[in-house]
C-alpha atoms as a PDB file:
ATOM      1  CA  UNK A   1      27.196  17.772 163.580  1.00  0.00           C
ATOM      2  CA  UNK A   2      27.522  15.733 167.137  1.00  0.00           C
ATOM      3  CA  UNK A   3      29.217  17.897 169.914  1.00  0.00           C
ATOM      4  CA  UNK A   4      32.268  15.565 169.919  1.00  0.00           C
ATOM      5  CA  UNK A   5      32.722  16.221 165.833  1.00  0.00           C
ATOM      6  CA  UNK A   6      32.172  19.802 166.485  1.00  0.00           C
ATOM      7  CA  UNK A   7      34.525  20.039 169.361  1.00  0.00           C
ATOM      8  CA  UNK A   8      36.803  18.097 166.579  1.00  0.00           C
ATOM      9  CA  UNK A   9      36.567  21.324 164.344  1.00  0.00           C
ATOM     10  CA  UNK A  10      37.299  23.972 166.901  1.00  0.00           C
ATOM     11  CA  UNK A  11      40.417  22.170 167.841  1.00  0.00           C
ATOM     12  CA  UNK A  12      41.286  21.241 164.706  1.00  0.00           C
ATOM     13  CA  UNK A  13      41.624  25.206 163.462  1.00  0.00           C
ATOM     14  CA  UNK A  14      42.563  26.316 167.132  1.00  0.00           C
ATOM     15  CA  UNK A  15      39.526  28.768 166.924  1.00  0.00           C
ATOM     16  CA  UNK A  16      36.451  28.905 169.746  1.00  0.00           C
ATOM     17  CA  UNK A  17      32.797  28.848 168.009  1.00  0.00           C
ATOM     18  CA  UNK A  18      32.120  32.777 167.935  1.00  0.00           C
ATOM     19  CA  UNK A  19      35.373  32.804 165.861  1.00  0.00           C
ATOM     20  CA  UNK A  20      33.645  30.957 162.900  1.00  0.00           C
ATOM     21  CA  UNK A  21      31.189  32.442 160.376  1.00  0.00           C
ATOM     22  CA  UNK A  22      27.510  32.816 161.821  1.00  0.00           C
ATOM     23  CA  UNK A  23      24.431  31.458 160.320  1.00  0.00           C
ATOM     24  CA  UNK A  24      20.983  32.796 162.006  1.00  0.00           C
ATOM     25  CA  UNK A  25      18.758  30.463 163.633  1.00  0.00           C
ATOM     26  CA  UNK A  26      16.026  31.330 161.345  1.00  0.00           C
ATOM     27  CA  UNK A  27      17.905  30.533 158.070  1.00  0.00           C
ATOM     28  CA  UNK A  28      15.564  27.800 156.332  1.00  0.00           C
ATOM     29  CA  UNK A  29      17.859  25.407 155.967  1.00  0.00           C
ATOM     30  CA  UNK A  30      18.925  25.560 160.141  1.00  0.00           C
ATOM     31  CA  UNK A  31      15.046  25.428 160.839  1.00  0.00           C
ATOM     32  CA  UNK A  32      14.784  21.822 158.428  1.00  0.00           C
ATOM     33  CA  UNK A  33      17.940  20.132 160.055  1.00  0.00           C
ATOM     34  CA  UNK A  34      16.395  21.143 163.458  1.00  0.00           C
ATOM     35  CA  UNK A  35      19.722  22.596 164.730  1.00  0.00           C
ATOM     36  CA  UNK A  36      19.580  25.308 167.462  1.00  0.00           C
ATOM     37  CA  UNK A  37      21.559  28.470 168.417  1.00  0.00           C
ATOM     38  CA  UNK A  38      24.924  26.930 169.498  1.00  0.00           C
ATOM     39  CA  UNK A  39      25.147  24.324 167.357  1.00  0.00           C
ATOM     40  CA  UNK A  40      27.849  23.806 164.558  1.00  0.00           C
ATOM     41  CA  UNK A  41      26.384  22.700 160.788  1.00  0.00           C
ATOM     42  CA  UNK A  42      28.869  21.718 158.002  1.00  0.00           C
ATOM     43  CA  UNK A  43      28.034  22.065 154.754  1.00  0.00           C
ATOM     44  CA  UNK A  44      29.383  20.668 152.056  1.00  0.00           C
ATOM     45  CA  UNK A  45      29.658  22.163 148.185  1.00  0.00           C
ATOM     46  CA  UNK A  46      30.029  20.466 145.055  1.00  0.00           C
ATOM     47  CA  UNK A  47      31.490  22.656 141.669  1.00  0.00           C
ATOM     48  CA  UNK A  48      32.548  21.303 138.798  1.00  0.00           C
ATOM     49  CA  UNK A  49      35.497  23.386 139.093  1.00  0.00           C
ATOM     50  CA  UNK A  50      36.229  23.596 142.766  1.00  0.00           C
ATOM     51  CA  UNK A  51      35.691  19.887 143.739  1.00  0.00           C
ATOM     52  CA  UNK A  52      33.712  19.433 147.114  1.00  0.00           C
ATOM     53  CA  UNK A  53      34.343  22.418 149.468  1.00  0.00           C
ATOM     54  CA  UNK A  54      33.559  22.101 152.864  1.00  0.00           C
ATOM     55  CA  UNK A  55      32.132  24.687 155.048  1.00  0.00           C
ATOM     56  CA  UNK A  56      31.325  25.031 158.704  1.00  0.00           C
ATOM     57  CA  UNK A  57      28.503  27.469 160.617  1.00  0.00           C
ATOM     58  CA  UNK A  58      28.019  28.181 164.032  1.00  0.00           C
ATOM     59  CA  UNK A  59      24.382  28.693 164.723  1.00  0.00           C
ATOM     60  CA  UNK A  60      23.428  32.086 166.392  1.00  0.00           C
ATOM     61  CA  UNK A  61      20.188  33.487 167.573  1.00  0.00           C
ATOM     62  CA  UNK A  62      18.267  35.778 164.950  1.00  0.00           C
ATOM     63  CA  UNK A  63      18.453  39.726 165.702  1.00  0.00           C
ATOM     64  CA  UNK A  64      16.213  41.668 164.676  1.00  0.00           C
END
């Protein structure tokens, strides 16, 4: 997501970033898209019963 679309979805649920779920910086999938600790991803589901679903990650550095 751009900053301004990500700033969209913290204002949109009246939340700040570390108030969203986490997803480490060295999940596969944060490591293909390229996106960096700090970042925002959205990711979107598709179920045959549920529809799309759309979900949205803030990126966090790895701990050990």
């Amino acid at each position: 997501m751009t900053k301004d679309e990500a700033a969209q979805v913290v204002a949109r649920f009246n939340a700040s970033p570390s108030q969203f779920p986490y997803i480490q910086s060295t999940d596969s999938i944060v490591k293909e898209i390229g996106a960096k600790p700090g970042d925002f991803v959205r990711i979107t589901r598709t179920s045959e019963t549920a529809g799309t679903s759309v979900y949205y990650r803030y990126v966090v550095e790895a701990r050990d």
